[in-house]
Protein backbone atom coordinates (compact mmCIF):
# COMPACT_ATOMS: atom_id res chain seq x y z
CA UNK A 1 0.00 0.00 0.00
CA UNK A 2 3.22 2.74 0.95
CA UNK A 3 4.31 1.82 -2.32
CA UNK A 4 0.78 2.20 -4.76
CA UNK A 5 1.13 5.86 -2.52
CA UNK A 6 4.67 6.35 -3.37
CA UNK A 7 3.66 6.05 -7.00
CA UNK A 8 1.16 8.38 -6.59
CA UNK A 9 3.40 10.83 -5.39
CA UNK A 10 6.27 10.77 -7.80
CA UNK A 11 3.64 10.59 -10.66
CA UNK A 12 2.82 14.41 -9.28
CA UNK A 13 6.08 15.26 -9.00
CA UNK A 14 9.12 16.26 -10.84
CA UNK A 15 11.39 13.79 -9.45
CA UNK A 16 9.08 11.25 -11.92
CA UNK A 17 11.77 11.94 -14.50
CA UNK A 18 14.42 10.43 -12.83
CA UNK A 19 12.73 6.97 -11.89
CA UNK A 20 12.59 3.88 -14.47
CA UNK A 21 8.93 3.79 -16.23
CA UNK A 22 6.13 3.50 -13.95
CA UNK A 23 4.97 0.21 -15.68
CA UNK A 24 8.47 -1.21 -14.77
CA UNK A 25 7.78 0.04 -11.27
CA UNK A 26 4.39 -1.39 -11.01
CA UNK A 27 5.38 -4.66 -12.24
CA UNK A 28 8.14 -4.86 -9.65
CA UNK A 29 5.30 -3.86 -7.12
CA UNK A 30 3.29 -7.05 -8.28
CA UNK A 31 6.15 -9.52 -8.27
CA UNK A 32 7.04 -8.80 -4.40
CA UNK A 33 3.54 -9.60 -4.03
CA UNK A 34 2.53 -12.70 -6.09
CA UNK A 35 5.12 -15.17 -4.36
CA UNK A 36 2.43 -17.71 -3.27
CA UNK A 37 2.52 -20.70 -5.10
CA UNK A 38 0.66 -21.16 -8.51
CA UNK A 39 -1.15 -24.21 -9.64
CA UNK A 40 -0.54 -24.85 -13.43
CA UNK A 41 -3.79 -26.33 -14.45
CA UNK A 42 -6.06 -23.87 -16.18
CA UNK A 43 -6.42 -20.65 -14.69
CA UNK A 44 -9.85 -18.42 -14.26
CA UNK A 45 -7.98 -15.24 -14.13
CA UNK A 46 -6.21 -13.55 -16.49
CA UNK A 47 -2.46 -12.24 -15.32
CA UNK A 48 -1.99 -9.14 -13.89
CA UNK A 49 0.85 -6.82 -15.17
CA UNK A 50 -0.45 -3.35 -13.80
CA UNK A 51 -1.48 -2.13 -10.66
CA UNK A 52 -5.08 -1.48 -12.21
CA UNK A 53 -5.67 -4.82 -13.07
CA UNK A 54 -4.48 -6.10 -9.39
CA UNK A 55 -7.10 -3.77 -8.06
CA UNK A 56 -9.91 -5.02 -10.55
CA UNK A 57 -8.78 -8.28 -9.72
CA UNK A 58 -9.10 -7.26 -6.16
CA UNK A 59 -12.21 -5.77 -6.14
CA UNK A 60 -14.02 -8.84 -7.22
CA UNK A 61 -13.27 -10.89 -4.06
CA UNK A 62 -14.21 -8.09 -1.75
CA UNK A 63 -17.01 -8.53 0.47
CA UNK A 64 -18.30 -5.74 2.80
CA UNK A 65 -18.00 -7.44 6.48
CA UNK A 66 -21.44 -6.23 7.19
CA UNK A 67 -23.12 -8.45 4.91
CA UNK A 68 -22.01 -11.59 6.67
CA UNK A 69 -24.38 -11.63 9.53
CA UNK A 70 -27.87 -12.95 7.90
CA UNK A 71 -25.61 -13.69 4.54
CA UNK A 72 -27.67 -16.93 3.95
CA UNK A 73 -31.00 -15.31 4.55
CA UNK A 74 -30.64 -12.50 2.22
CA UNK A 75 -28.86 -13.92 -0.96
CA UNK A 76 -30.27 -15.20 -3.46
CA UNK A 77 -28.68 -17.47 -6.40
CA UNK A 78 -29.14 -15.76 -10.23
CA UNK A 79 -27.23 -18.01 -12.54
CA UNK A 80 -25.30 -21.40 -12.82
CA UNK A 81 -22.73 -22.68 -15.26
CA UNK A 82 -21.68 -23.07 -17.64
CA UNK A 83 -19.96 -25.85 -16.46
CA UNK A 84 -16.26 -25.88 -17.53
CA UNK A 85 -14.61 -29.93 -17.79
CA UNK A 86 -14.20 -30.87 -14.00
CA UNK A 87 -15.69 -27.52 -12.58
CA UNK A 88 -19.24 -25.69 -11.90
CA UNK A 89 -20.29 -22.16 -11.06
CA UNK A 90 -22.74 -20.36 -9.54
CA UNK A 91 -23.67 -16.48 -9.55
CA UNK A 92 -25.42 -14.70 -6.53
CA UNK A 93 -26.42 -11.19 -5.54
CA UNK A 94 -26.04 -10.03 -1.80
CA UNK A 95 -27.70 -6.54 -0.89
CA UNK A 96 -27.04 -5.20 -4.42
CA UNK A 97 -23.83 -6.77 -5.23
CA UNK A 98 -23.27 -9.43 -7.84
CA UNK A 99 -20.54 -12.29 -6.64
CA UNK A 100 -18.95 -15.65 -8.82
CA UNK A 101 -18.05 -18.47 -6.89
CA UNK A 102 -17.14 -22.17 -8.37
CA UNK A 103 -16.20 -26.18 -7.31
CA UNK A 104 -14.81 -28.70 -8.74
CA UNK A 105 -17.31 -31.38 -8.98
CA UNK A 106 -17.64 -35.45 -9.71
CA UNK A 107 -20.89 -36.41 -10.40
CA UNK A 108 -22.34 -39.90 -9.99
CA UNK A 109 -25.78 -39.14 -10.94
CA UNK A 110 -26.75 -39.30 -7.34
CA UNK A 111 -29.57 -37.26 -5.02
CA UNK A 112 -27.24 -36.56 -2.50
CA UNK A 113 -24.64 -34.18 -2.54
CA UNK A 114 -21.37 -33.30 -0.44
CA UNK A 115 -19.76 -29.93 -0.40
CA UNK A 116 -15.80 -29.92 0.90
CA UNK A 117 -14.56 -27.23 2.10
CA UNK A 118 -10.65 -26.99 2.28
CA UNK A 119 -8.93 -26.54 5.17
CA UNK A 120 -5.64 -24.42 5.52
CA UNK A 121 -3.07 -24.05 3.01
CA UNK A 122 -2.12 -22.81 -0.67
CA UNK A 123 -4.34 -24.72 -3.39
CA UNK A 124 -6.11 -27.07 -1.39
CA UNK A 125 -9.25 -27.94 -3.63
CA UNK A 126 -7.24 -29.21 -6.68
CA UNK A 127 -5.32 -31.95 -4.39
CA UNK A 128 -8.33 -32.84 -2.76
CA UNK A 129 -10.49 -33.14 -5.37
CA UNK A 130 -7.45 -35.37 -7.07
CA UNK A 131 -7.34 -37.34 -4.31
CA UNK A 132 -4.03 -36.51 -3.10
CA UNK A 133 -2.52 -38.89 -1.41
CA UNK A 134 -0.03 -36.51 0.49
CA UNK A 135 -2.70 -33.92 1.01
CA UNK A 136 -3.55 -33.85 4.30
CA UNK A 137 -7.36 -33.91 3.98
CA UNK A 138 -6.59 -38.02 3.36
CA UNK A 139 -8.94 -39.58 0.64
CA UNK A 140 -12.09 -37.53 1.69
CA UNK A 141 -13.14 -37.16 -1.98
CA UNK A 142 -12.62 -41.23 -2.62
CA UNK A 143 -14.79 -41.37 0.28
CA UNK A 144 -17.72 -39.24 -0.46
CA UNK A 145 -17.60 -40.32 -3.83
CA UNK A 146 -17.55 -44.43 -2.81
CA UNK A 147 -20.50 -43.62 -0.29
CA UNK A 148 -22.31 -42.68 -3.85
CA UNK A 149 -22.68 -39.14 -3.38
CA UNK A 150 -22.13 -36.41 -5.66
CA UNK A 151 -19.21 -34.60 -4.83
CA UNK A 152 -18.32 -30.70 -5.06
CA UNK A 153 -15.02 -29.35 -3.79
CA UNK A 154 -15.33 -25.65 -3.07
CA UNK A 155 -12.66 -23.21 -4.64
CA UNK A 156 -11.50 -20.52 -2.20
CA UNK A 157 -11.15 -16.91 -4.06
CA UNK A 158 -7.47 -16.31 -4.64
CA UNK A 159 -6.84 -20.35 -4.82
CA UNK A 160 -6.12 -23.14 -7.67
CA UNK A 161 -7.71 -21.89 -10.73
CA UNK A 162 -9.01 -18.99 -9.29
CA UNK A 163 -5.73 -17.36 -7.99
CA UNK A 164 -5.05 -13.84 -9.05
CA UNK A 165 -1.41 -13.87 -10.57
CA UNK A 166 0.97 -12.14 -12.63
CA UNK A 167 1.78 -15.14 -14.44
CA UNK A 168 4.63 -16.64 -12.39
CA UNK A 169 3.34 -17.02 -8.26
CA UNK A 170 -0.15 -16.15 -6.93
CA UNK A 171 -0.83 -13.10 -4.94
CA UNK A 172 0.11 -14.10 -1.44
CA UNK A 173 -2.42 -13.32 1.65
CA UNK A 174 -0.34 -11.48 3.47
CA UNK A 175 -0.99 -8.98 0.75
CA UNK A 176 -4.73 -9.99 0.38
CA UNK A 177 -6.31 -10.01 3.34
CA UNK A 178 -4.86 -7.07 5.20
CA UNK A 179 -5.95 -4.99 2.31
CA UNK A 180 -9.35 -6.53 2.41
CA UNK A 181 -9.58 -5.62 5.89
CA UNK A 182 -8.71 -2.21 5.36
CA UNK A 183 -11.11 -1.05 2.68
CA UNK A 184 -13.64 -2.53 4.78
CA UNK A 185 -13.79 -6.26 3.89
CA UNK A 186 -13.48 -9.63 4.92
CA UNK A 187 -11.60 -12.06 3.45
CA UNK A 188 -12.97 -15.22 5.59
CA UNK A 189 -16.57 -13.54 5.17
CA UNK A 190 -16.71 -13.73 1.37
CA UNK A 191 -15.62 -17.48 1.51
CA UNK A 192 -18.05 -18.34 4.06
CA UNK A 193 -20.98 -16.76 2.35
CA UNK A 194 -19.42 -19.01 -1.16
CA UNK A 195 -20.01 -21.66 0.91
CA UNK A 196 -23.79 -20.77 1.71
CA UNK A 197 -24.35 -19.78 -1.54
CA UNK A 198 -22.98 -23.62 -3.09
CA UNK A 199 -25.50 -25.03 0.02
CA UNK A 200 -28.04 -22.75 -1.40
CA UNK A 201 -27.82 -24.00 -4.31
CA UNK A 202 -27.28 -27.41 -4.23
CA UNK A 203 -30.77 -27.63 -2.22
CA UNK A 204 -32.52 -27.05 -5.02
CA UNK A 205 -30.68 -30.01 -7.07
CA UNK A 206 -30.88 -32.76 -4.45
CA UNK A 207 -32.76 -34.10 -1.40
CA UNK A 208 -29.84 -34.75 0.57
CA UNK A 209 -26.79 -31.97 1.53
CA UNK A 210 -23.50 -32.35 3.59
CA UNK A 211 -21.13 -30.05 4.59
CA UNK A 212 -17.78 -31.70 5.46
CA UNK A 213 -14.21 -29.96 6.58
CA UNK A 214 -10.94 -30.51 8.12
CA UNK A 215 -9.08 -27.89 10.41
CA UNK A 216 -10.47 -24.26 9.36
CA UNK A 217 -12.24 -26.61 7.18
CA UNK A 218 -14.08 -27.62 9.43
CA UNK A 219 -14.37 -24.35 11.17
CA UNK A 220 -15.90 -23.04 7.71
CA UNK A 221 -18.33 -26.18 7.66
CA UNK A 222 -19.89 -25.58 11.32
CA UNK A 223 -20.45 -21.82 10.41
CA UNK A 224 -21.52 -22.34 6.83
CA UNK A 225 -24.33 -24.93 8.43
CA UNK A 226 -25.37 -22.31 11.39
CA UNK A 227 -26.51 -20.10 8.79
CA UNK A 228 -27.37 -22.77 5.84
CA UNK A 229 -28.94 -26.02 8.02
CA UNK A 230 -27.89 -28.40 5.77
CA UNK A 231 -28.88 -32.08 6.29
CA UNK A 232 -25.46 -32.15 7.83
CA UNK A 233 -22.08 -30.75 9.02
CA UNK A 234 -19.06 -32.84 9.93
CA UNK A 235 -16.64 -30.72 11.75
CA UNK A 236 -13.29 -32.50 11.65
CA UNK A 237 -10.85 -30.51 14.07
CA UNK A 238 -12.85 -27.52 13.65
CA UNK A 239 -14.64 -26.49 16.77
CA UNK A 240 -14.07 -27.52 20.76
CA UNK A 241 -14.80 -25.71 23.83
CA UNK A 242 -11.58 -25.11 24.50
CA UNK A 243 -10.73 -23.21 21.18
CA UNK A 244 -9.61 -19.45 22.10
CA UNK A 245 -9.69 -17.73 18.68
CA UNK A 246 -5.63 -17.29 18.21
CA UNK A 247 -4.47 -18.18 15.20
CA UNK A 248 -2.33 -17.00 11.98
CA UNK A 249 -3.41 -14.54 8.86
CA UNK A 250 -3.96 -18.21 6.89
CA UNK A 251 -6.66 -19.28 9.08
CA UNK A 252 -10.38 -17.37 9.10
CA UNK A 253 -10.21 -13.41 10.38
CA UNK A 254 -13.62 -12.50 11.07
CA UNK A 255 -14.19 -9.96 13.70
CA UNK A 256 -16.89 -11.18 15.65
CA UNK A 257 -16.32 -14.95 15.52
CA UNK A 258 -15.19 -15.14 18.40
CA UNK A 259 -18.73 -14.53 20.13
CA UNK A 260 -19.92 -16.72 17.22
CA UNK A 261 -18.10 -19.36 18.36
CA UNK A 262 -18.23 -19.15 22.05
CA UNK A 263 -19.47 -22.68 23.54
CA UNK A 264 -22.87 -21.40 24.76
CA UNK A 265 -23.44 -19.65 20.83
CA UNK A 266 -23.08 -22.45 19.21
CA UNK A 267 -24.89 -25.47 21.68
CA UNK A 268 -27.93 -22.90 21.42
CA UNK A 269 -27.41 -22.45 17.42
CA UNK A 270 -27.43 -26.27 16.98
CA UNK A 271 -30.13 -27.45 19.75
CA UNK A 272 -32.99 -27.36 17.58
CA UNK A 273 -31.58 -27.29 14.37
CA UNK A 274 -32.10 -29.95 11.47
CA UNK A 275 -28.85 -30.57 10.70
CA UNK A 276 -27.15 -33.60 12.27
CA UNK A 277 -23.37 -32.86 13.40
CA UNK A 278 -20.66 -34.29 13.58
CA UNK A 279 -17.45 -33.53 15.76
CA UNK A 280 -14.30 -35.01 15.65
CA UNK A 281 -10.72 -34.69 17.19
CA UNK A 282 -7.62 -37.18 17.44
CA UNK A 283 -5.80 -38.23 20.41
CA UNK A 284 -2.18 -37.74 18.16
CA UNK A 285 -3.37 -34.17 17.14
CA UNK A 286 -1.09 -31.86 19.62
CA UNK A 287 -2.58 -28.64 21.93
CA UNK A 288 -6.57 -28.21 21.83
CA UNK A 289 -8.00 -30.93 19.86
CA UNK A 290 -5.49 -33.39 21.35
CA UNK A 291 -7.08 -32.55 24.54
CA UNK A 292 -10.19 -32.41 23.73
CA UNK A 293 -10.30 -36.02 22.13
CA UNK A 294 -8.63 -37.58 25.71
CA UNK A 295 -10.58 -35.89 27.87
CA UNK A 296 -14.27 -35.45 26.03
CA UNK A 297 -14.85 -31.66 27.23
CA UNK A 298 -16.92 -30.44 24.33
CA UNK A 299 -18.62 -33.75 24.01
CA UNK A 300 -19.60 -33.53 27.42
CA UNK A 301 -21.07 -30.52 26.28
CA UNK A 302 -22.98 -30.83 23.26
CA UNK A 303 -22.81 -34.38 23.12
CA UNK A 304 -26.33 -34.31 24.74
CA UNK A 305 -28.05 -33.10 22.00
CA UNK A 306 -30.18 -35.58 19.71
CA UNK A 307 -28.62 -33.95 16.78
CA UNK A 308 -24.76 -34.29 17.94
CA UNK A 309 -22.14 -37.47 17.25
CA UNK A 310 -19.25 -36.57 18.79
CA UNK A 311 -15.78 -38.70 17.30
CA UNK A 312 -12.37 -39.22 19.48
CA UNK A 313 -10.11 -41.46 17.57
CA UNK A 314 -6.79 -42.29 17.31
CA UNK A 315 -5.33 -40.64 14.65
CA UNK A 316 -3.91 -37.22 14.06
CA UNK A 317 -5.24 -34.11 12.30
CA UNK A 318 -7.24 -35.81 9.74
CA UNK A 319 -10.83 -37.47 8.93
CA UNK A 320 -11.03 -40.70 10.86
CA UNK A 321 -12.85 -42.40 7.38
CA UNK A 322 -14.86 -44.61 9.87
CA UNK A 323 -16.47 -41.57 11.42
CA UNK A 324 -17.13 -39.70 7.90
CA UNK A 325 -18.34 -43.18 6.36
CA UNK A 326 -20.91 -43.44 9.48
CA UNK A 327 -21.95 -39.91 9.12
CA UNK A 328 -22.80 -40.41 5.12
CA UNK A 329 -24.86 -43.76 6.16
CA UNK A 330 -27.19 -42.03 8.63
CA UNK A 331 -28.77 -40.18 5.63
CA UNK A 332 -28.44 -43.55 3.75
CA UNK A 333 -29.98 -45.62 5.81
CA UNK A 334 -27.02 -48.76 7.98
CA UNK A 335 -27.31 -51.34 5.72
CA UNK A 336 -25.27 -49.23 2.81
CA UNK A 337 -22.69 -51.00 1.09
CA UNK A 338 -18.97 -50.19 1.89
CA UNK A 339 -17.02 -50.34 -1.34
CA UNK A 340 -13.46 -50.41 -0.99
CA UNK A 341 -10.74 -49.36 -3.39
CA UNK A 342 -9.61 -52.07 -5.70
CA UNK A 343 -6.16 -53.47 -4.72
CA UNK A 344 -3.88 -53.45 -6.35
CA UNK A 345 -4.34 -49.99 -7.91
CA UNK A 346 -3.50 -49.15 -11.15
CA UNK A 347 -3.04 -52.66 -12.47
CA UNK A 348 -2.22 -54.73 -15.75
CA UNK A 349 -3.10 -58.67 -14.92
CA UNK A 350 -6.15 -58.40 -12.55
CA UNK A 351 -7.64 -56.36 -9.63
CA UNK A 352 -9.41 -56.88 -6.42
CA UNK A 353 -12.38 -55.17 -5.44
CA UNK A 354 -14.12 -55.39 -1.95
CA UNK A 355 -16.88 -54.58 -0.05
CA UNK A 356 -18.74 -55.09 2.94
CA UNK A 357 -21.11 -55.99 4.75
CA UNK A 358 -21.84 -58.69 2.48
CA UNK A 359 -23.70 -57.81 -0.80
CA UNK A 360 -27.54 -58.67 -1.18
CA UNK A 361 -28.86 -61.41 -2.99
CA UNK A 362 -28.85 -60.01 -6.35
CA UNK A 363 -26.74 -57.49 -6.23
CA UNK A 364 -24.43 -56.90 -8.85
CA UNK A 365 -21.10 -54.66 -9.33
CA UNK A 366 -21.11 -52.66 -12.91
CA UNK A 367 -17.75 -51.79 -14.14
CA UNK A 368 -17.91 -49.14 -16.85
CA UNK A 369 -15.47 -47.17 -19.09
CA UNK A 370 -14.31 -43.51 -18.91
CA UNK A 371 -17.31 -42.62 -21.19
CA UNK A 372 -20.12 -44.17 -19.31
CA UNK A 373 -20.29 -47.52 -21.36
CA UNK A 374 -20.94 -50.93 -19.62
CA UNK A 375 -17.89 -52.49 -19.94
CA UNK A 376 -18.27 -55.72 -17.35
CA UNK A 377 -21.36 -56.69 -14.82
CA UNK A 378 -20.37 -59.46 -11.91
CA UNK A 379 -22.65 -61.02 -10.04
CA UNK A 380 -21.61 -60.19 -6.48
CA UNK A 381 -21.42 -63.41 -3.91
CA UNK A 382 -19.39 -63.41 -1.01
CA UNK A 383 -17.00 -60.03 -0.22
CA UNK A 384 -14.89 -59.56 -3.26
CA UNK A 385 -14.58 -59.55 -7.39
CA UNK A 386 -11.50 -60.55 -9.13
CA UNK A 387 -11.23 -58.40 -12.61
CA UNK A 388 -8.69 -59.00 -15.04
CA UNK A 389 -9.42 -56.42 -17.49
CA UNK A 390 -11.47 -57.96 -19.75
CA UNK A 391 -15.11 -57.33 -21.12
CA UNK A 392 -18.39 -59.44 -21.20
CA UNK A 393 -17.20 -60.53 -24.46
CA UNK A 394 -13.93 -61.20 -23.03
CA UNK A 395 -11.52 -59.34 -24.58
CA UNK A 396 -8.78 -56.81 -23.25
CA UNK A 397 -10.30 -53.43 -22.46
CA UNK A 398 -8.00 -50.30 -23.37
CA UNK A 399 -5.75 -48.65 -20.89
CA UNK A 400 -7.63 -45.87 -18.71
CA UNK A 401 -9.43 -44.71 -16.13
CA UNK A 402 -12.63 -47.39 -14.88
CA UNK A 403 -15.62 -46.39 -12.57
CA UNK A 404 -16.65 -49.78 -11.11
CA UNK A 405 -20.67 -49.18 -8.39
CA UNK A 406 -22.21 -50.55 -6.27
CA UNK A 407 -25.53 -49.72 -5.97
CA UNK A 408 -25.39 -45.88 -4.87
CA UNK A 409 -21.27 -46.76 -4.18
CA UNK A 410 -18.92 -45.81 -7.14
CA UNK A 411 -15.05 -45.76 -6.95
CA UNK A 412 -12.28 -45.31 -9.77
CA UNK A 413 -9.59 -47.37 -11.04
CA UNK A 414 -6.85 -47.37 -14.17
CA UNK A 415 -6.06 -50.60 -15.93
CA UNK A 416 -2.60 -50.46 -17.88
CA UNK A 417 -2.38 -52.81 -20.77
């Protein structure tokens, strides 16, 4: 900001004539501040080389912080798509203002739906929605996705495809948000009332609606369903009694959470509510949540309420899959079928593919190609289905990518020839 003034000074002033060319200047300006890391798969945005365009770009994520409070209430949803390869949009107005938000999305032709919401870090929604496995969010995508719901994987402003850049890094936060903040904005705000907007949204597409989130994930996922009600809200490592607001410029800034989140606010916002919840913390996280899964302190006191599961288990900062997999099922009804992903994965002889509890009698596992043909149908009796990559007619499929379902269950593998 001292420097966009510094430029306004000089360009009033005589000693302009002795400085290099303001558009050298200005692009100087925007490399200090794009050194977050940039995704390379196809970008939203086009790059910035001027200060103008960084303050168009700008201006389009900015959210006045007033408009949070009663966001869900008062917006309303005015457009959707077009859809663009792996990703979907929506447009909404809120008190006069027009806002673009988008997810990437897998579709399994199902009538439920799960929105993820990332958690922490630079260009979370591409790895997740990948399915990662070094991203710390674990396999939550495989999991929605083999519980048979249709997935969407929200897209923070300013992240993956939607990063404002000058070509070569992504405009870090620490220039962001603080500027946000200062014209009278909220960072946290605008991708909390995406959020809404996608829950909005996806209401009117399907019976069934789940928030899930990890970390300020989660965080995101128990305000986004305060306002929203969702069906329902699983708060991995998002929420305990014990939290006390501190954290760093990456995590969510909204003045005022604090009495949002204070443990009497939210046991009163969720008694009553029709959303289920679902709260989780590990005993190998480290600090609050660590504590809070060995000693039980916030679900001693929400755990009470008819609409509350409360999770300790013994992993770290993560999902525990059990815990997600049981939440999914309660909208499912118990007796859904578990798929599990095919072992080995890829392959090139043959494949093993599991699932549990046993299947039904007549139940059958459909395997079908990257387009949506039938490639393979097996009868399923017992646990498990050996495929070697052949078809009904029994020849070798092609190399690729394979959906194989399960009744509402659907998971992916590749066959290499």
């Amino acid at each position: 900001m001292r420097r966009i003034v510094l430029l306004t000074i000089l360009a009033a002033s005589s000693a302009w004539a002795d400085c290099p060319p303001r558009t050298v200047i200005e692009r100087e300006i925007i490399e200090d501040a794009c050194t977050a890391p940039l995704v390379s798969a196809s970008r939203i945005h086009h790059s910035v080389q001027t200060l103008a365009q960084l303050d168009e770009q700008v201006s389009l994520v900015f959210m006045p912080l007033e408009d949070y409070a009663g966001a869900y209430d008062n917006l309303t949803v005015t457009n959707t798509g077009p859809e663009v390869a792996d990703r979907a949009t929506i447009t909404y107005d809120l008190t006069g203002r027009s806002y673009r938000t988008w997810a990437y999305f897998e579709s399994l032709g199902s009538t439920r739906a799960a929105l993820i919401i990332p958690g922490s870090g630079p260009n979370q929604s591409r790895s997740i929605f990948e399915h990662d496995p070094q991203n710390y969010h674990y396999d939550i995508a495989g999991i929605t996705e083999a519980e048979g719901w249709d997935t969407y994987v929200y897209i923070k402003p300013n992240e993956d495809c939607l990063a404002i850049h000058n070509g070569a890094g992504k405009l870090h936060n620490n220039c962001l948000m603080p500027r946000l903040l200062n014209a009278g904005g909220c960072y946290s705000a605008r991708y909390l009332v995406d959020a809404m907007a996608w829950v909005k949204h996806l209401k009117t597409l399907y019976p069934k609606v789940v928030t899930i989130g990890l970390s300020q994930g989660g965080t995101a996922a128990l305000l986004t369903a305060l306002q929203s009600e969702p069906d329902g809200a699983f708060v991995a490592s998002g929420w305990s009694v014990l939290s006390n607001g501190c954290s760093g410029i990456d995590q969510i800034i909204l003045p005022g959470m604090g009495d949002l989140l204070e443990p009497s606010a939210v046991r009163d916002g969720i008694q009553g509510h029709p959303t289920q919840y679902t709260f989780s913390w590990g005993r190998s996280e480290h600090g609050t949540y660590e504590y809070d899964a060995r000693c039980g302190l916030t679900s001693a006191y929400v755990g009470d309420l008819p609409n509350v599961t409360c999770v300790s288990h013994a992993g770290g900062h993560d999902f525990p899959e059990k815990g997600v997999i049981h939440f999914l099922r309660q909208f499912t009804g118990a007796g859904a079928l578990a798929l599990e992903q095919n072992t080995p994965n890829p392959f090139t002889q043959s494949t093993t593919i599991r699932f549990s509890p046993v299947a039904q009698d007549g139940a059958v596992l459909s395997i079908f190609d990257s387009l949506g043909r039938l490639v393979r149908e097996f009868p399923c009796e017992g646990e498990e289905v050996k495929w070697r990559g052949l078809d009904a007619a029994g020849r070798t499929v092609a190399s690729g990518v394979y959906t194989y379902r399960l009744g509402d269950a659907a998971r992916k593998m590749i066959f290499v020839r």
